[in-house]
Protein backbone atom coordinates (compact mmCIF):
# COMPACT_ATOMS: atom_id res chain seq x y z
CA UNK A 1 0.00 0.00 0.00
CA UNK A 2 1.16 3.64 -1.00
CA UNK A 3 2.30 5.65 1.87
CA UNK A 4 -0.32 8.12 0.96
CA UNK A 5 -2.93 8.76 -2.05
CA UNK A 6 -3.79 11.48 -4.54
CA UNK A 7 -7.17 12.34 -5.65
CA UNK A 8 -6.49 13.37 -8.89
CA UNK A 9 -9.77 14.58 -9.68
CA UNK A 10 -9.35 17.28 -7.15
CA UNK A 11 -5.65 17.95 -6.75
CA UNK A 12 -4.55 21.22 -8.10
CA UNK A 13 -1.06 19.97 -8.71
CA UNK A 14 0.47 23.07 -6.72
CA UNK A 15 3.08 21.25 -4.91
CA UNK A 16 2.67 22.23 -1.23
CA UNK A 17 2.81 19.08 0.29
CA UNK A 18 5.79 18.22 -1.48
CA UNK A 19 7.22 22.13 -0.20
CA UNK A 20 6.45 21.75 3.51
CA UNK A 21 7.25 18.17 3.83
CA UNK A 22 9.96 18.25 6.70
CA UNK A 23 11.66 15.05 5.47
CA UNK A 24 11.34 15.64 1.52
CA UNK A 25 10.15 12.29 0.72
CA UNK A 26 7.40 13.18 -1.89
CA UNK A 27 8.32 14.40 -5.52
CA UNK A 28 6.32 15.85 -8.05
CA UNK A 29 6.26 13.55 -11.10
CA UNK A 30 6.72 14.13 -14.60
CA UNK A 31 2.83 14.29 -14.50
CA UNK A 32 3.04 17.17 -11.65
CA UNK A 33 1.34 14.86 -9.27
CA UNK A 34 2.67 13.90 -5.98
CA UNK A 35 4.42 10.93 -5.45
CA UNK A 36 5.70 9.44 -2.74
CA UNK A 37 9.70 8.50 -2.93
CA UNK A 38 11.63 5.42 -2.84
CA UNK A 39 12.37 5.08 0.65
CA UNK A 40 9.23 7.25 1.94
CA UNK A 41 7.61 4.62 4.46
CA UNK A 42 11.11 4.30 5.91
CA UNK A 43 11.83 8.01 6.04
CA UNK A 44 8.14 9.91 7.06
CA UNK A 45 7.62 11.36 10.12
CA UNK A 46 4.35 11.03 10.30
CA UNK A 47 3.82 14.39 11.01
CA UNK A 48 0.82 14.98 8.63
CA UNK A 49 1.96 18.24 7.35
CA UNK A 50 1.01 17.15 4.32
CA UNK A 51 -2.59 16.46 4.59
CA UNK A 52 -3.02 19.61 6.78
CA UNK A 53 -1.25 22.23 4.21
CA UNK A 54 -3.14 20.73 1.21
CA UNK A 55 -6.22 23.00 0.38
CA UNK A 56 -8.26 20.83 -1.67
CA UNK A 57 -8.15 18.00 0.49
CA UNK A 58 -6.91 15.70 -2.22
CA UNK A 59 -4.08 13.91 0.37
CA UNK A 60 -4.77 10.98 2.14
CA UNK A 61 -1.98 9.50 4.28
CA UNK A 62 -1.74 5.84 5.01
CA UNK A 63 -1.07 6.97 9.15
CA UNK A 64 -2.57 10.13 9.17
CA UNK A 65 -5.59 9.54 7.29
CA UNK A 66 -7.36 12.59 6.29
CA UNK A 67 -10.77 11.94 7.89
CA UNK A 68 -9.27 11.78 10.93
CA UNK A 69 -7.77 15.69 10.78
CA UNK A 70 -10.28 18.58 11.89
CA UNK A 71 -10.36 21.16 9.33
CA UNK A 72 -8.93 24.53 10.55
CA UNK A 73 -12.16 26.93 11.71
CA UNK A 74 -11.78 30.29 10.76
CA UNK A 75 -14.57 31.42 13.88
CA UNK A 76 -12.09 30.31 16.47
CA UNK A 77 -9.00 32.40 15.58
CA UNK A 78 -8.12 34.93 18.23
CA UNK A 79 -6.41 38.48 17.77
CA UNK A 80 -2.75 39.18 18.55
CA UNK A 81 -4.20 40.96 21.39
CA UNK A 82 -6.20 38.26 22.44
CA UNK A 83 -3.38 36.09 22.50
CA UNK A 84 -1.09 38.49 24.13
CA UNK A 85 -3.73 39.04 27.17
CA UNK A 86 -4.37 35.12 27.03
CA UNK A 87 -0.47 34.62 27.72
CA UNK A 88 0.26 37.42 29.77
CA UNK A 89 -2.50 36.73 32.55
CA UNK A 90 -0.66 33.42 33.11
CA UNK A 91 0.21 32.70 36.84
CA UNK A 92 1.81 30.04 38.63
CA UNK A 93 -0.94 28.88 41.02
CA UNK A 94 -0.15 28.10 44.50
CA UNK A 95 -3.41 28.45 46.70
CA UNK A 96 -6.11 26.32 45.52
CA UNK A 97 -9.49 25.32 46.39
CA UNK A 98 -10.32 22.08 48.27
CA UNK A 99 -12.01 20.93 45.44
CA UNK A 100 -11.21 17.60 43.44
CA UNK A 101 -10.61 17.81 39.64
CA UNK A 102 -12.67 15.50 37.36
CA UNK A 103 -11.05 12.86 35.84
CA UNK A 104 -12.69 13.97 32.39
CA UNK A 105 -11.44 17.54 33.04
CA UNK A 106 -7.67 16.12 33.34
CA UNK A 107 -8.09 14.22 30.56
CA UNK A 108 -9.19 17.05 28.21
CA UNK A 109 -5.68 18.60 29.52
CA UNK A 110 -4.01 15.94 28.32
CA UNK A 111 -5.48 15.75 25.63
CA UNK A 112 -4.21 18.35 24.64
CA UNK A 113 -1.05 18.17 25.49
CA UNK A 114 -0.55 15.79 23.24
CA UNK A 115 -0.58 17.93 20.21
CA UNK A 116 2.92 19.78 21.49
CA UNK A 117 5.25 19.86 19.11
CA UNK A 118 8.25 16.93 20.24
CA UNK A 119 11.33 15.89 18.38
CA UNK A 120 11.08 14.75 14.95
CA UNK A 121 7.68 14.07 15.55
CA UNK A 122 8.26 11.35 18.30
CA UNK A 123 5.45 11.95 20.31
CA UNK A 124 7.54 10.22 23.09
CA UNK A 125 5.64 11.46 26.02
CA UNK A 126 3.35 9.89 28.81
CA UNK A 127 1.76 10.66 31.54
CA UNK A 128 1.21 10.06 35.44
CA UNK A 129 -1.99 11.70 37.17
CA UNK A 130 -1.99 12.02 40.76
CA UNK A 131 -4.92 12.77 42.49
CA UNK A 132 -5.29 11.20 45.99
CA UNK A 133 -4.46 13.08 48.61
CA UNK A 134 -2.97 10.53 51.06
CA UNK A 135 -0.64 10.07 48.27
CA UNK A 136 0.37 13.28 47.06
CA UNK A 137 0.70 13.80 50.72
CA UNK A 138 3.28 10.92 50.80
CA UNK A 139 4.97 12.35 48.05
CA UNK A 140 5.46 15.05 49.78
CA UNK A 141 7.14 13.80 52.60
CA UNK A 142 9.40 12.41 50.80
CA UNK A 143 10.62 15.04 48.87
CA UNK A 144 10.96 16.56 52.49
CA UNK A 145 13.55 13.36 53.07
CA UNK A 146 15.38 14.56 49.98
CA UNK A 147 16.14 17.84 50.83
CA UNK A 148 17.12 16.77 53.81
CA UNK A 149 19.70 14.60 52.74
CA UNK A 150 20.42 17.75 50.52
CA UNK A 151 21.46 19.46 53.71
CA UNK A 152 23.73 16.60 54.88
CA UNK A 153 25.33 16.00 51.96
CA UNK A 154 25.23 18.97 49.59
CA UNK A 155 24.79 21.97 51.71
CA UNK A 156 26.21 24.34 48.85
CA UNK A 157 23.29 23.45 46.90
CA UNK A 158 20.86 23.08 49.02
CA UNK A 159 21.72 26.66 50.34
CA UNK A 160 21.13 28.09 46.87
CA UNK A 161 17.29 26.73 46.92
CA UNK A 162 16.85 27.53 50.29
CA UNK A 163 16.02 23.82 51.43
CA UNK A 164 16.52 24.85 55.43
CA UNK A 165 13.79 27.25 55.14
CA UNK A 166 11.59 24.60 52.83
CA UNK A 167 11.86 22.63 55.39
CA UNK A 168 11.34 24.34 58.33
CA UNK A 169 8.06 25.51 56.52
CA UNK A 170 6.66 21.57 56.17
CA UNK A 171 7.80 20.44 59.80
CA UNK A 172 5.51 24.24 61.32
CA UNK A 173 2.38 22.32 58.64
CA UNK A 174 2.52 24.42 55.71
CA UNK A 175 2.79 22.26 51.98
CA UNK A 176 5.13 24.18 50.28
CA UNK A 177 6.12 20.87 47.92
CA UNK A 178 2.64 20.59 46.32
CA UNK A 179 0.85 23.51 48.03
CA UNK A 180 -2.43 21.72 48.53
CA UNK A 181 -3.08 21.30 44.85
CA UNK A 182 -5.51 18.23 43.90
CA UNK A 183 -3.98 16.84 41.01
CA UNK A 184 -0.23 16.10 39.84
CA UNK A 185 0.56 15.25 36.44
CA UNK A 186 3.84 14.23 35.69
CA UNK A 187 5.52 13.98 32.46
CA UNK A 188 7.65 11.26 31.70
CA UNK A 189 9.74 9.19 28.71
CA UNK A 190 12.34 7.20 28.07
CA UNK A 191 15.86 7.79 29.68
CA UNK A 192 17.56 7.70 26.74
CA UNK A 193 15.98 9.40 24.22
CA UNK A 194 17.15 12.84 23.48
CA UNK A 195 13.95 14.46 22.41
CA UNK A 196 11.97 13.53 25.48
CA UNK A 197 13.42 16.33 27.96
CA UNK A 198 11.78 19.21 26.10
CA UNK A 199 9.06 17.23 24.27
CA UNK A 200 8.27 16.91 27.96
CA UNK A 201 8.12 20.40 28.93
CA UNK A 202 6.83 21.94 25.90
CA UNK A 203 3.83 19.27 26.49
CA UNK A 204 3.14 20.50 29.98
CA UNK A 205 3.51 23.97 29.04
CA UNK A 206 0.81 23.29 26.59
CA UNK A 207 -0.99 21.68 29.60
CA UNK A 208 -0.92 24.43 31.97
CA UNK A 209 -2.39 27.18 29.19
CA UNK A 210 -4.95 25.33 28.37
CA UNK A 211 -5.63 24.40 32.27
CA UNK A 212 -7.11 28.45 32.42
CA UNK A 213 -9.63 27.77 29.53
CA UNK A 214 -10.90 25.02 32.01
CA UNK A 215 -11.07 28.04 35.18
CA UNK A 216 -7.82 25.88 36.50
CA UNK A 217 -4.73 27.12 37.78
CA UNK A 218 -1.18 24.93 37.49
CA UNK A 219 2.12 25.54 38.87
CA UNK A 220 5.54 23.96 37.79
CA UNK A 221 6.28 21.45 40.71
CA UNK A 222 10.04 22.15 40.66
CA UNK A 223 11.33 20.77 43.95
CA UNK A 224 9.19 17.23 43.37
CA UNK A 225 10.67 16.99 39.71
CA UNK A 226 14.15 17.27 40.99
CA UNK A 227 13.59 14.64 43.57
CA UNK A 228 11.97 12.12 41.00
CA UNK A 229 15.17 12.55 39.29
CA UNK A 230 17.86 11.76 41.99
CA UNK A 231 16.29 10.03 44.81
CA UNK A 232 15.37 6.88 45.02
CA UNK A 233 12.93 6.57 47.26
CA UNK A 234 10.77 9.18 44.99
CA UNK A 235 11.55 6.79 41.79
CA UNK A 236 10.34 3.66 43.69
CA UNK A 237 7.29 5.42 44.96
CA UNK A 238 6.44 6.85 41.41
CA UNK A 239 6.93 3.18 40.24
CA UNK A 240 7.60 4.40 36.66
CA UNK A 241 8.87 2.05 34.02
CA UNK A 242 12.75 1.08 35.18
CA UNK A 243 13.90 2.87 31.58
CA UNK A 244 11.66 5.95 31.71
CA UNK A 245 12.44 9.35 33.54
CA UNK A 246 10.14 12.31 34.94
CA UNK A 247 10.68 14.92 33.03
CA UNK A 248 8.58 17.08 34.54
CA UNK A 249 5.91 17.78 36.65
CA UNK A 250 2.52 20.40 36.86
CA UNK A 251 0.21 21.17 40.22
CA UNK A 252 -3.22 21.31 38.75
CA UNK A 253 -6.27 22.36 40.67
CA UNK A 254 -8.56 25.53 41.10
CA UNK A 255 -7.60 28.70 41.97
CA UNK A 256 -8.51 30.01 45.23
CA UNK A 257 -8.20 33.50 44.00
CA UNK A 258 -7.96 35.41 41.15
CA UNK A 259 -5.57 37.86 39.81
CA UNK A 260 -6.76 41.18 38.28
CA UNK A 261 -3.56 42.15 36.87
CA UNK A 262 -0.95 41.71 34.11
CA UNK A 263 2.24 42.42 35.89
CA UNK A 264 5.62 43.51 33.81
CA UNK A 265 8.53 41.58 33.30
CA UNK A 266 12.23 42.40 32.33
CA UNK A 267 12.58 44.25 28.82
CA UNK A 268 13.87 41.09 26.49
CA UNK A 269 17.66 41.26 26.28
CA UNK A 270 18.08 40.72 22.20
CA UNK A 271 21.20 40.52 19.87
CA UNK A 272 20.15 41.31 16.44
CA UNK A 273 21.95 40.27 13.32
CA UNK A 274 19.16 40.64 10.31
């Protein structure tokens, strides 16, 4: 079976597929219609550029078939402003409500997630969801442990991230590892492959925008990432696959309050050479 199909009835023989395919296996024929090459089954990322770019809908991929891709709706595009406000009233959430998150609701973040862009199209990354508190409480604790043993055997580091003070916080009651958020989703992939440390975080950066179209807050859980990658009691209790890593990890939950406000940030530092 071809790797993809032409409808030749319909295909306007302009050669955009063949122009934004990252991996430059289709050709245009003799017969200006597109072709796939020699060694295109072997060589396609599957990234379905192709079937997405083409505006007569005359592509049909093998793996990405075309029924299966949503055409593009026109009535959802936002403004430059809109998107500017949208990414600008971001904030990392760190007070939420005692209120459990739907499984369906984490699900729709995850879903998508999924559509980050990841190393030649690898789509390498998968996810752990957290969400009972006895656990996440756990969890907790022992990230506590780590730092800890942070103290005792890397002070110098453990001063830079304030650890002592971390610490001191959780043993007077207050959760400063997962700050009383519901849910925990942790990103995670194999060891070894190079693409999967920022195919992991651009995926849960995707996660936590879309969380505020959902009226949820996230928050980068920094201190229980770091532990999941050094300490072994953390790895055994996340019980991940022995060759897969966390690459990251997101609070999720609803916000107890809401800001009002887009504050500033530093004016970009930028070397231009145009």
């Amino acid at each position: 079976m071809e790797l993809f199909t032409i409808n030749r009835e319909t295909c306007n023989q302009d050669g955009i597929c063949a122009a934004v395919c990252p991996a430059g296996i289709i050709e245009m024929n003799d017969d200006a219609y597109p072709s796939p090459s020699v060694d295109a089954d072997e060589i396609c990322i599957r990234c379905g550029h192709c079937v997405a770019v083409c505006p007569t809908a005359s592509l049909d991929h093998t793996d990405v078939p075309l029924e299966a891709c949503v055409p593009v709706s026109k009535e959802l595009a936002i403004t430059h402003e809109q998107s500017v406000q949208f990414l600008r009233k971001r904030r990392s959430i760190r007070r939420y409500k005692d209120k459990t998150v739907p499984k369906p609701e984490l699900e729709q973040l995850i879903d998508v997630a999924r559509f980050a862009p990841s190393g030649h199209n690898s789509q390498c990354v998968e996810w752990l969801v957290l969400g009972d508190r006895g656990e996440l409480q756990r969890l907790s604790g022992i990230v506590v442990d780590w730092m800890r043993w942070m103290l005792d055997n890397q002070p110098d580091v453990a001063a830079l991230f304030h650890m002592d003070r971390t610490v001191f916080r959780w043993e007077e009651g207050h959760d400063v590892i997962l700050r009383g958020a519901p849910a925990v989703i942790v990103a995670h992939a194999h060891k070894e492959n190079r693409a999967a440390p920022p195919a992991c975080a651009i995926a849960l950066t995707y996660l936590e925008l879309a969380a505020t179209t959902l009226g949820m807050g996230a928050c980068w859980a920094g201190y229980f990432n770091a532990a999941a990658g050094v300490f072994p009691p953390m790895q055994e209790a996340l019980a991940l696959p022995s060759s897969h890593q966390a690459f990251g990890a997101m609070m999720v939950g609803y916000p107890q309050y809401r800001y009002q406000r887009l504050p500033p940030r530093n004016e970009p530092s930028i070397t231009w050479r145009l």
